[in-house]
Protein backbone atom coordinates (compact mmCIF):
# COMPACT_ATOMS: atom_id res chain seq x y z
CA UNK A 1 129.88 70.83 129.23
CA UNK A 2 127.90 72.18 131.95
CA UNK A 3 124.26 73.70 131.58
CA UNK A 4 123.39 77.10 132.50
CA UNK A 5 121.90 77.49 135.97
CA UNK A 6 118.67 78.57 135.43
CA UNK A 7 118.01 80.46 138.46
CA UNK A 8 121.34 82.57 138.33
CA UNK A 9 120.55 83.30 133.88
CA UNK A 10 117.03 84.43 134.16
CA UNK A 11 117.93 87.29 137.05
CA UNK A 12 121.19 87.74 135.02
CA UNK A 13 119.32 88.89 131.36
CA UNK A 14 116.67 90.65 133.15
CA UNK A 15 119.23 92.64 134.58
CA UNK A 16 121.00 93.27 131.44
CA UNK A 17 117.65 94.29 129.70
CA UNK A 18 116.85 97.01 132.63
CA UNK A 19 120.33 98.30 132.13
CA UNK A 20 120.30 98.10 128.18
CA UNK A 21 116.59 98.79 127.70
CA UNK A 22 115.60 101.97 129.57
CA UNK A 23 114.63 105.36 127.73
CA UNK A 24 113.11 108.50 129.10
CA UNK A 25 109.48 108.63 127.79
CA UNK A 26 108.85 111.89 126.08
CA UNK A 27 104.93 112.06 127.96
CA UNK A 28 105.82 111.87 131.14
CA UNK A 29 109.62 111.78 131.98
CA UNK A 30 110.09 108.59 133.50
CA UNK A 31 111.45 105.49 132.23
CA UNK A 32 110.23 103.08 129.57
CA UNK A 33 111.46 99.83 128.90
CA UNK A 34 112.56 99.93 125.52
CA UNK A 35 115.39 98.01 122.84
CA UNK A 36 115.46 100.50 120.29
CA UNK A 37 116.63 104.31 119.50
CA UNK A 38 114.68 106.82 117.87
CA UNK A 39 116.08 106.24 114.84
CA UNK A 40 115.15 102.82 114.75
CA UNK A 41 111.64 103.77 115.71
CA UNK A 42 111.58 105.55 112.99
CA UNK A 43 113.16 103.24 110.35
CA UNK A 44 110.27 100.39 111.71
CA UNK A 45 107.66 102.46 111.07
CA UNK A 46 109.09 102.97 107.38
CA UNK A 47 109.49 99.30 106.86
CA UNK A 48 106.10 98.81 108.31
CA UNK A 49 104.83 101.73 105.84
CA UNK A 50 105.74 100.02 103.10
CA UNK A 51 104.19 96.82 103.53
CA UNK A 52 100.92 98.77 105.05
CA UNK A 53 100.93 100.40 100.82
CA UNK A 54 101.54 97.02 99.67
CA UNK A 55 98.59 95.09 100.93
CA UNK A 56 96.25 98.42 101.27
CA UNK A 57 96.24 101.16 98.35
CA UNK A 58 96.10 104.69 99.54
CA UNK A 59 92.60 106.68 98.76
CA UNK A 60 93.10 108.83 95.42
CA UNK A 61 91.89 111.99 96.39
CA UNK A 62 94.71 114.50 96.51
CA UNK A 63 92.38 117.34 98.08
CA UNK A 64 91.42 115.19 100.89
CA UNK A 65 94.42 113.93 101.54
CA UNK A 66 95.56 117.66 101.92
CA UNK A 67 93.47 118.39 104.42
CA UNK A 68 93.90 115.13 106.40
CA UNK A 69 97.61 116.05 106.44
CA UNK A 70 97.36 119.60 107.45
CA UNK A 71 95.04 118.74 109.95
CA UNK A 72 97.13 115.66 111.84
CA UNK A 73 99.93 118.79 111.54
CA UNK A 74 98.39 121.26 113.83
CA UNK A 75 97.77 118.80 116.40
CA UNK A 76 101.52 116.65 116.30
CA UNK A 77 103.17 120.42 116.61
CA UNK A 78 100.76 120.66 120.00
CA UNK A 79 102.16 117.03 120.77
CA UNK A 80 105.38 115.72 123.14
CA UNK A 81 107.10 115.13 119.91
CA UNK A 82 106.86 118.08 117.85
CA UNK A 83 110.26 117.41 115.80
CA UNK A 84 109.11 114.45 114.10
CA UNK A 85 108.11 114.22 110.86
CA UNK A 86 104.54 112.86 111.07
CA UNK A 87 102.81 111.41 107.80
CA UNK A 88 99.22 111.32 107.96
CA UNK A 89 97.15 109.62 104.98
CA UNK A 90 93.89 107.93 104.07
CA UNK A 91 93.47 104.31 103.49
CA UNK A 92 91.16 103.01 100.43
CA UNK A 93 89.07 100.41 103.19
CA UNK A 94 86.17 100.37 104.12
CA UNK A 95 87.14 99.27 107.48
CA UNK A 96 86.60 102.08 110.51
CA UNK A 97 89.75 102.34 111.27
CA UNK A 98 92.82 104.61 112.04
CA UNK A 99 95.96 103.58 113.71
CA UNK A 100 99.58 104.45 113.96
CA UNK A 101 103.22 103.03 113.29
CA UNK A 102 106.14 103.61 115.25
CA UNK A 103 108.30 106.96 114.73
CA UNK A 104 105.31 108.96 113.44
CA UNK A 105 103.05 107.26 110.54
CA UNK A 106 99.26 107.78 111.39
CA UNK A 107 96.53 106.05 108.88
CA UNK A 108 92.93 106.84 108.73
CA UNK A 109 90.32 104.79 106.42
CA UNK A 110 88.00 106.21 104.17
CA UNK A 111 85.47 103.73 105.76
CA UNK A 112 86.37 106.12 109.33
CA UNK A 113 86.14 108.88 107.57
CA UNK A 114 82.50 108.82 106.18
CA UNK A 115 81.38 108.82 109.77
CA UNK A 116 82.76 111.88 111.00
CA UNK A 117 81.10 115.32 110.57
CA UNK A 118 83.45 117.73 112.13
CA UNK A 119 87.09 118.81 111.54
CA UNK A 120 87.66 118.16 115.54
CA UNK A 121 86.41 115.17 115.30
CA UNK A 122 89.24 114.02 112.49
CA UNK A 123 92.03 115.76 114.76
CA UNK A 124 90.58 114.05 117.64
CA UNK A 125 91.04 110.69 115.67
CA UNK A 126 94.23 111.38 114.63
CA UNK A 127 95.11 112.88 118.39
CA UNK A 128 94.98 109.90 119.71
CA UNK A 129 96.75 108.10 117.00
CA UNK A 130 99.39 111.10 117.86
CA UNK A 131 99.33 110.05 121.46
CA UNK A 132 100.33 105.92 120.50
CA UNK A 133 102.99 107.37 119.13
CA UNK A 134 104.26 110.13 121.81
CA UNK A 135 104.26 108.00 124.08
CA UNK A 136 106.17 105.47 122.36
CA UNK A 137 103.33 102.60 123.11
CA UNK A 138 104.25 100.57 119.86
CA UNK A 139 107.86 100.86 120.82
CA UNK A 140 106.68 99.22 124.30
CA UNK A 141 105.30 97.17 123.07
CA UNK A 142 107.65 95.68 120.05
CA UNK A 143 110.35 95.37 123.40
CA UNK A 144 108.25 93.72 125.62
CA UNK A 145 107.48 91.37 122.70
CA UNK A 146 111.23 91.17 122.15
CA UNK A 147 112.28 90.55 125.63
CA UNK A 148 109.46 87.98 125.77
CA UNK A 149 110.92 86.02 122.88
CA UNK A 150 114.77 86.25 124.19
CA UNK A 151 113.59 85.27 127.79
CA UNK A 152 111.56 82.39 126.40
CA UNK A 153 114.80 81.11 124.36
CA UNK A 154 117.14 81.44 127.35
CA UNK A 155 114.60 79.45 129.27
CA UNK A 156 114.08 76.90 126.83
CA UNK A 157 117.96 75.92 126.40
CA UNK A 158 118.65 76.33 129.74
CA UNK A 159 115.82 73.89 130.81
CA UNK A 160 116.22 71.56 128.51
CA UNK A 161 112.02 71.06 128.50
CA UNK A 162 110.70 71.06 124.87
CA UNK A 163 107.88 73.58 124.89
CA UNK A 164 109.23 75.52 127.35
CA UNK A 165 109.52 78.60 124.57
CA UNK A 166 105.86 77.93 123.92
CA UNK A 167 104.45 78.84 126.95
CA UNK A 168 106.77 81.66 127.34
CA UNK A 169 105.63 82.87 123.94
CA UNK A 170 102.27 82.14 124.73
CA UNK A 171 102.29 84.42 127.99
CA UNK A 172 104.29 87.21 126.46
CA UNK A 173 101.18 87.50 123.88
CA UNK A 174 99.04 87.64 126.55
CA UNK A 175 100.98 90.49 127.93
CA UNK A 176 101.31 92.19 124.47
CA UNK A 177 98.42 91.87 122.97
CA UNK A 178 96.62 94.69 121.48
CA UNK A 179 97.19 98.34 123.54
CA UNK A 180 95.10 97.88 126.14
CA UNK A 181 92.77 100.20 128.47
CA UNK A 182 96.11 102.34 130.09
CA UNK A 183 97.53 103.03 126.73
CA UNK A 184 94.08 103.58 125.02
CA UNK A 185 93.02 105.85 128.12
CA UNK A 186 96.67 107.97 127.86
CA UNK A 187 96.12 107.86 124.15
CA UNK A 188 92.59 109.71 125.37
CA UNK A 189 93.78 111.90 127.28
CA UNK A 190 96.90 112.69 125.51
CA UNK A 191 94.53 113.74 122.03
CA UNK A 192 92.12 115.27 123.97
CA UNK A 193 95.36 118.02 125.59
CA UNK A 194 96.64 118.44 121.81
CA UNK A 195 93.43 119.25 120.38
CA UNK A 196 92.90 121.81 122.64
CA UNK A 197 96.25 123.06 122.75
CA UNK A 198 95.37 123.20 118.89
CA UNK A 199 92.60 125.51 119.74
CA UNK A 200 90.01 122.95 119.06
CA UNK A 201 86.98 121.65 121.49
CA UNK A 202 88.63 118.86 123.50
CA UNK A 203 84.97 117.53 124.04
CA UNK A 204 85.65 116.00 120.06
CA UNK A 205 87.54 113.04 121.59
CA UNK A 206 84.18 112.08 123.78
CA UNK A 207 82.11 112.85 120.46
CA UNK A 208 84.33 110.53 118.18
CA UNK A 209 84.73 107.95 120.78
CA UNK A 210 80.42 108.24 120.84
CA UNK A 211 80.69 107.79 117.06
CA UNK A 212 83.08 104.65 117.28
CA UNK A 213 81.10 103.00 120.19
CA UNK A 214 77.89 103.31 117.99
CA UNK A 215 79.94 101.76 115.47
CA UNK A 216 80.80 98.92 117.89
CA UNK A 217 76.85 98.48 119.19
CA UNK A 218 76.02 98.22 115.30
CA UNK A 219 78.67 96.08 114.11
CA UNK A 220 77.60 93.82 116.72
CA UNK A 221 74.04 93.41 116.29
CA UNK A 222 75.16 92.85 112.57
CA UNK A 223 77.78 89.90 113.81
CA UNK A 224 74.97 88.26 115.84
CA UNK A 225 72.15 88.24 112.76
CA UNK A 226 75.26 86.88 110.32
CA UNK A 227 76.54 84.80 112.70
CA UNK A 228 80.52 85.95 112.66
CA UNK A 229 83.01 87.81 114.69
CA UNK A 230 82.53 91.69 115.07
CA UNK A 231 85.19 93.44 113.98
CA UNK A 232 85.49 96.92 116.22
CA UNK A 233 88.17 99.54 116.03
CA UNK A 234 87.55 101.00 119.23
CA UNK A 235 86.00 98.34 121.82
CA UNK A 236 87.42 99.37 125.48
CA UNK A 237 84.52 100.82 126.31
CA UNK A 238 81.77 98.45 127.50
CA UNK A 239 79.80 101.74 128.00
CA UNK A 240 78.83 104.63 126.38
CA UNK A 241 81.59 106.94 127.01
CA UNK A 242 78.61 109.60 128.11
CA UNK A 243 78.62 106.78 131.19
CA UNK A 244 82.68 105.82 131.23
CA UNK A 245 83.62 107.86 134.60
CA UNK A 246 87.66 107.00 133.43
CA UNK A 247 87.26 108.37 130.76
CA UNK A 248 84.99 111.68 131.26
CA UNK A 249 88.26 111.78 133.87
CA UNK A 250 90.49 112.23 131.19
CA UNK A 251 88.52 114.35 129.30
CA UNK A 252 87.89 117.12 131.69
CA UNK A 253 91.63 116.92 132.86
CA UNK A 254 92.13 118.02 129.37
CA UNK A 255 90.04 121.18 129.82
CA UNK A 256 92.38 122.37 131.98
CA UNK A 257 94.06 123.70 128.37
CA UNK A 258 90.59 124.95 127.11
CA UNK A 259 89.64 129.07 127.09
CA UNK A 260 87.83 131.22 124.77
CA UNK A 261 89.95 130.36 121.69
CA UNK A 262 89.56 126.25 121.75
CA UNK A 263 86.06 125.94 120.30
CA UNK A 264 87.22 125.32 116.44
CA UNK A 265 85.33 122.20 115.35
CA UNK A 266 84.73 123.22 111.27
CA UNK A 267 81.68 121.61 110.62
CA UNK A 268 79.70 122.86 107.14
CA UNK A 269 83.53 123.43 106.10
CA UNK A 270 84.95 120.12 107.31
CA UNK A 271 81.29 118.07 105.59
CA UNK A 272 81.55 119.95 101.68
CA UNK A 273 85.53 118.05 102.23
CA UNK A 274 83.22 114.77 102.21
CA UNK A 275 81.63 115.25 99.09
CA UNK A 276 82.41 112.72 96.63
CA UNK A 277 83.84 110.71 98.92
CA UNK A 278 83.61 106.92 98.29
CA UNK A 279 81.59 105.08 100.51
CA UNK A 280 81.20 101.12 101.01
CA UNK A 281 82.64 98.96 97.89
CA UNK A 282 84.67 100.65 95.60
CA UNK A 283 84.93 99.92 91.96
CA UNK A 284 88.23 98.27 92.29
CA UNK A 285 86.92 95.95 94.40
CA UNK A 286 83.48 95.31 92.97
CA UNK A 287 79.98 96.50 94.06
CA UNK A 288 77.67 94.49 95.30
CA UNK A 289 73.52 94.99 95.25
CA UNK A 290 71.27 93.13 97.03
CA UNK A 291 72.41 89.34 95.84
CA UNK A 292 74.35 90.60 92.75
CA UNK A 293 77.86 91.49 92.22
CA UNK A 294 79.35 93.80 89.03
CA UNK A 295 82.86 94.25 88.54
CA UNK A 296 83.49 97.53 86.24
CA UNK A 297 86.89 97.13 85.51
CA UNK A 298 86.73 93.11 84.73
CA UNK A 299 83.69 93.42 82.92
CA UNK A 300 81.55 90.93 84.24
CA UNK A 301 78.30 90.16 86.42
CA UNK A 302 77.46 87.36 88.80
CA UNK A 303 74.30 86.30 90.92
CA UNK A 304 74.30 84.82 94.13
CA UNK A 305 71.23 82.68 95.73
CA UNK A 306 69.04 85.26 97.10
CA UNK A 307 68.80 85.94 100.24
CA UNK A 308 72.45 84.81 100.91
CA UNK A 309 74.95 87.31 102.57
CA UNK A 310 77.46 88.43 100.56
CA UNK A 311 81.00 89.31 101.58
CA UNK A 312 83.51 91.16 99.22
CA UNK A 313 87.17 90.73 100.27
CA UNK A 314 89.74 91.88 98.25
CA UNK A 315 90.93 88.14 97.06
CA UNK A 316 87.53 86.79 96.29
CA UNK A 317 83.60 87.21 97.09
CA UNK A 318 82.36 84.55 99.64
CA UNK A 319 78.89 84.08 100.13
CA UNK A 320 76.57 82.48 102.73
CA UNK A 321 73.17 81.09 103.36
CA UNK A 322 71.16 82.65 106.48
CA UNK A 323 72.26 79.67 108.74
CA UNK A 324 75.72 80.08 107.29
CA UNK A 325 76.06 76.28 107.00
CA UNK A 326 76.95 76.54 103.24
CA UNK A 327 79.31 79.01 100.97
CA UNK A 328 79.85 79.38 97.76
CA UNK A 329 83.13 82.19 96.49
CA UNK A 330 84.52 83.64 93.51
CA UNK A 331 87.87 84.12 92.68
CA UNK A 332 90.01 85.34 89.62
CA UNK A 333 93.54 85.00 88.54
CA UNK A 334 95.65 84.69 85.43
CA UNK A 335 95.79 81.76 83.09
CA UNK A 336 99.51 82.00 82.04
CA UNK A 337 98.96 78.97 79.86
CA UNK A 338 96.91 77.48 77.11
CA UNK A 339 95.44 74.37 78.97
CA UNK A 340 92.26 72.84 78.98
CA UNK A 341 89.95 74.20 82.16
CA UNK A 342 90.22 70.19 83.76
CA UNK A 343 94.12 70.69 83.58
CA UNK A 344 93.72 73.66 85.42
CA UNK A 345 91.92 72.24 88.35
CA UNK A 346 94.61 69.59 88.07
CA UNK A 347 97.85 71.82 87.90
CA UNK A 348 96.80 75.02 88.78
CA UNK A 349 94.52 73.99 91.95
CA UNK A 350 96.07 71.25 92.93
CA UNK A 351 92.74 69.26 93.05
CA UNK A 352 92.82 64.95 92.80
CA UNK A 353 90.38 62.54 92.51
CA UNK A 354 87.57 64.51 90.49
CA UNK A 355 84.19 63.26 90.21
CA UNK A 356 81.51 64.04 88.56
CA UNK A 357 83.55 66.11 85.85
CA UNK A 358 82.35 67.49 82.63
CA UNK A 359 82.11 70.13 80.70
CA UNK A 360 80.56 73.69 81.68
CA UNK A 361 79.43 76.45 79.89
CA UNK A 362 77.96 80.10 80.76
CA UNK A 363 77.07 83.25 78.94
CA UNK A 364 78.87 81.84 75.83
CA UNK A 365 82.32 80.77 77.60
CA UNK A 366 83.93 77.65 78.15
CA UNK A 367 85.23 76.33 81.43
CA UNK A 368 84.43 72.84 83.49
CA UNK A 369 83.13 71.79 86.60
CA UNK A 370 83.67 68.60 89.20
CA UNK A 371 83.90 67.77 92.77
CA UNK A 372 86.51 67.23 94.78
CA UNK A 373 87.38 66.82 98.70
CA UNK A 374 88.99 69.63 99.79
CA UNK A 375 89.78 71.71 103.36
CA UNK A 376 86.51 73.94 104.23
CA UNK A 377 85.96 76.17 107.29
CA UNK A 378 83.99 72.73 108.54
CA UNK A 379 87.39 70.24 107.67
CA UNK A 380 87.31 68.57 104.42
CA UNK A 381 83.93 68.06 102.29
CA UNK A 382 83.06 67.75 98.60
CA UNK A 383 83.57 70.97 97.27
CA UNK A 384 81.75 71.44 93.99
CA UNK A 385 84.77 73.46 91.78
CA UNK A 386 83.52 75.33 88.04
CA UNK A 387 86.39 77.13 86.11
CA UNK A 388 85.33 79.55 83.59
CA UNK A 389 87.64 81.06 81.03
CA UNK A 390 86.79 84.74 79.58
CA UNK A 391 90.29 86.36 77.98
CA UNK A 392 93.57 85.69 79.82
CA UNK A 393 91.68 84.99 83.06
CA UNK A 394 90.34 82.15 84.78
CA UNK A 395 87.38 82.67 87.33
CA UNK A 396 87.25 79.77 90.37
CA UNK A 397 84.04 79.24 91.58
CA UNK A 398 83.98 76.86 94.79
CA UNK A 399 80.94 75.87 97.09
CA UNK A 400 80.32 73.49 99.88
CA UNK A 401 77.61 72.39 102.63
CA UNK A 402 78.52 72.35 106.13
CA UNK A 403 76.41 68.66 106.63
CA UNK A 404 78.94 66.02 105.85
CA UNK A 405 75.55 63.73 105.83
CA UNK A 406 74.47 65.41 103.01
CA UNK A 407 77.38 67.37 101.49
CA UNK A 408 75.26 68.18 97.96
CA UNK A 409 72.56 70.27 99.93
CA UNK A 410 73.17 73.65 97.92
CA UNK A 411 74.83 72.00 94.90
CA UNK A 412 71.86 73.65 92.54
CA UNK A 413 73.01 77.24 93.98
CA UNK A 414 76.60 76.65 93.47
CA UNK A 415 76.13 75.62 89.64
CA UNK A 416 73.43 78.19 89.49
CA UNK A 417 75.74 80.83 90.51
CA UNK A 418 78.67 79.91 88.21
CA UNK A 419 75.85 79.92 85.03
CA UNK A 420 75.16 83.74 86.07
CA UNK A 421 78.78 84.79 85.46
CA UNK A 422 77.89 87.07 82.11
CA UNK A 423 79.88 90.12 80.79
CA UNK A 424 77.98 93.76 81.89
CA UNK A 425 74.75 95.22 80.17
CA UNK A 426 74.63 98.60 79.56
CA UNK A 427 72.20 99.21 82.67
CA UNK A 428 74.88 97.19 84.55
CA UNK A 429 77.87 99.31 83.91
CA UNK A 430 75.41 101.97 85.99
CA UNK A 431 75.02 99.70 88.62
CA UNK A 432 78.65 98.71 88.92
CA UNK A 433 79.47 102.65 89.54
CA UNK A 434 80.35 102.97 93.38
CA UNK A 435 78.37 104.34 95.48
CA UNK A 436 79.32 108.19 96.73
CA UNK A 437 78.91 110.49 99.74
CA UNK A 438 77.25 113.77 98.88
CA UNK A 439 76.25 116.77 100.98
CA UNK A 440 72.42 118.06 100.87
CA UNK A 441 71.11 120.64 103.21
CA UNK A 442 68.12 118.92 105.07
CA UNK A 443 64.42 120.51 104.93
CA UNK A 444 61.40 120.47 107.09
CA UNK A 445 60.08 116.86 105.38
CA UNK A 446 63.85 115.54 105.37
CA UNK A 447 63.57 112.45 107.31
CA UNK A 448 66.09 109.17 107.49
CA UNK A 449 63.25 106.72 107.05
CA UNK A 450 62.44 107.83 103.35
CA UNK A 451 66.21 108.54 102.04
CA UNK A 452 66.79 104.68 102.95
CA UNK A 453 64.10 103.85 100.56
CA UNK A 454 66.09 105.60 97.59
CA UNK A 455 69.59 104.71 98.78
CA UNK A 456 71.86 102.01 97.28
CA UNK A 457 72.97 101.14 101.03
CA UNK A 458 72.33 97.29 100.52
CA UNK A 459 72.58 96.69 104.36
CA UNK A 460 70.60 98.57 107.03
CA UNK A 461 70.26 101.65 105.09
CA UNK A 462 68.47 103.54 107.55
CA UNK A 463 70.51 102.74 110.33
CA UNK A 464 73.74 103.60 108.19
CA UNK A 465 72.29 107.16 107.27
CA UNK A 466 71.47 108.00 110.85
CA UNK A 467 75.49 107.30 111.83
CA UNK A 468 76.57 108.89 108.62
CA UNK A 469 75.17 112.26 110.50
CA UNK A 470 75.83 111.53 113.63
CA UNK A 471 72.07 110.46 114.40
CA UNK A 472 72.17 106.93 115.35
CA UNK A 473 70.16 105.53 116.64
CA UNK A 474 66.93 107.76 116.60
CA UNK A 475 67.84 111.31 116.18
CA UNK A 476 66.86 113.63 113.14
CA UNK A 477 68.33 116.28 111.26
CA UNK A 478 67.21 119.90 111.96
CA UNK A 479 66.04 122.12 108.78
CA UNK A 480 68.33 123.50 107.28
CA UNK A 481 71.72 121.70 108.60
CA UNK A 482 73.70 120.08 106.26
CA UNK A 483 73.90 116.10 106.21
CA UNK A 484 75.50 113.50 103.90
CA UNK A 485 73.66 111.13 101.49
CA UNK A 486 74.70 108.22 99.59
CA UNK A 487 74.25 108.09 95.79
């Protein structure tokens, strides 16, 4: 048996692929290189749909929703692909996001949403969104990523080198990764054409992208104090887009479709839609104030060390100290069976070798706590475990120092947090309502400054107010105009 020549194979697929894997795009008439029909674009973004649901609930406000829809509408019927069915809908996150899914599936988050103040800023959002898909940039990119993978197989047997798929793989994510700055730009440009064709102010697309890039700016000065990653939804702009020549480019190519009629941006109309609106933790997930944490629907309370930053991820609460060289989280799942809380850590958790086991007790229920090495963002450490049973649940706290010199530095603070577990007070049940967006009109003495004092905003209030509106970083409402509050 001979091997394949490499040389003659790689030319030889390639070929094949360009032959096989060309499809007018519907922007701009040329050719894309892409493995897969419409209809298959269309049945990916379904199966991607689903699993979207799955993991992330849609927002429960049918009025809303409504209005989301109808509004993505106007602009897709404006778009290069008017005959598709697009489904527009709000995500229950407090993320600021919005994205789209091959063959026509847009998502926006509530957490997006809270920041807008204009109905052309929403179709802006969801113009671009409508531009990723019109021009087919998923489907791009899903072939290049495709054609990556075959390529890197074909060169792997026919080389014979182990690894030689690896680095393939590894340069095809390189090339795949994320958008990127042409597709974001045409994404621009393309929203920015639709919204005005939709008879709304194409200038929305520079005033959302303002919005996001303030977004970005504060995210990031929040990332530096806490000492993580900063997440972005946006982030191709290292300027203000006020400063991004590219982009003004695009923006005022897209005036070429404005006249007298494309001014619609639905303000005051647009804002009253807000009211209501959930903003930051929801009751599902469990609200957190200052260092505490309630949890309506469970029925219980916990306190973390103060002073510690608290995260609240869907799966469990993590906290940190301010040098973030310590955690301690919370999670909760089902007992199933009648065992003692020590066979739980043992069964259930997987844990070996405990030490320093006994017995634990808080607010009146039985659980019990130990230490055992286990894998921590700093590789394995004592982790101090307590398991606490309340009904058919068990709640896992788990806590660890960074130090492996002295692993037992916030030991007290772990323990100290499980003993706070307690079921809600009546006052608590208040304070584990969510938090909601509401509409005021602004007077003469309205100022940002004295709403943070009264606002459950347990981060940067002031700072989150003034980007609620639009305001961010040091404007100031006028009398009279209408601005959002939290309560």
């Amino acid at each position: 048996m001979r091997y394949l020549s490499l040389p003659g194979t790689l030319p030889l697929i390639l070929y094949l692929f360009v032959i096989n894997g060309c499809a007018t795009n519907p922007v701009s008439g040329g050719s894309d290189f892409v493995l897969m029909s419409e209809e298959q674009e269309i049945a990916l973004g379904r199966k991607y749909s689903a699993e979207i649901i799955k993991d992330m609930p849609l927002y429960e406000d049918p009025v809303l929703a409504k209005r989301v829809q109808e509004t993505g509408e106007q602009v897709a019927a404006n778009s290069h692909r008017p005959e598709l069915i697009y489904r527009f809908a709000v995500l229950d996150s407090t993320d600021v996001n919005a994205f789209a899914l091959p063959g026509g599936y847009i998502y926006i988050t509530r957490g997006l949403l809270a920041y807008l103040n204009t109905e052309a800023e929403l179709a802006a959002v969801l113009g671009h969104e409508i531009g990723h898909v019109t021009a087919r940039h998923s489907v791009r990119q899903h072939s290049t990523a495709t054609a990556t993978g075959l390529v890197a197989a074909v060169l792997g047997a026919a080389s014979g080198i182990q690894g030689a798929d690896t680095l393939a793989n590894l340069a095809g994510t390189a090339i795949v990764r994320g958008y990127g700055r042409e597709h974001e730009l045409e994404a621009d440009r393309l929203g920015a054409e639709y919204l005005a064709k939709s008879g709304y102010d194409p200038d929305a697309m520079l005033e959302i992208i303002g919005i996001l890039k303030h977004q970005e700016e504060f995210e990031k000065l929040r990332a530096e104090k806490e000492d993580r990653e900063p997440k972005t939804y946006h982030g191709l702009f290292s300027s203000h887009p006020e400063n991004d020549e590219r982009l003004q480019q695009v923006v005022k190519a897209a005036r070429t479709h404005k006249n007298d009629s494309t001014t619609r941006t639905n303000r005051d109309d647009f804002l009253q839609a807000l009211e209501g609106l959930t903003f930051g933790d929801s009751e599902k997930e469990g609200i957190v104030r200052d260092n505490r944490y309630y949890h309506k629907e469970l029925d219980f309370a916990v306190s973390f060390p103060q002073g510690w930053r608290i995260e609240n991820r869907p799966e469990k609460i993590i906290a940190r100290p301010a040098d973030n060289d310590g955690l301690v989280q919370l999670s909760v799942t089902d007992r199933n069976r009648r065992i003692p809380a020590r066979e739980f850590m043992v069964k259930r958790l997987g844990l070996e070798d405990l030490e320093q086991g006994e017995p634990f007790s808080s607010d009146g229920l039985i659980g019990y706590t130990a230490v055992a090495r286990s894998k921590t963002p700093w590789g394995t450490r004592p982790v101090r475990y307590v398991v606490v049973y309340r009904d058919q649940k068990a709640y896992i706290f788990a806590g660890a120092a960074k130090d492996r010199n002295t692993p037992y530095t916030y030991d007290r603070e772990i323990l100290d947090t499980a003993r706070s577990f307690h079921a809600l007070g009546q006052e608590e049940k208040i304070l584990a309502s969510e938090a909601k967006i509401h509409v005021i009109r602004a007077s003469a003495g309205t100022d940002y400054s004295g709403m943070a004092g009264s606002s459950p905003i347990a981060n940067y209030p002031e700072e989150q107010l003034r980007m609620l509106n639009g305001h961010y970083p040091d404007g100031a409402p006028l009398p009279g105009q209408l601005i959002k509050i939290v309560h």
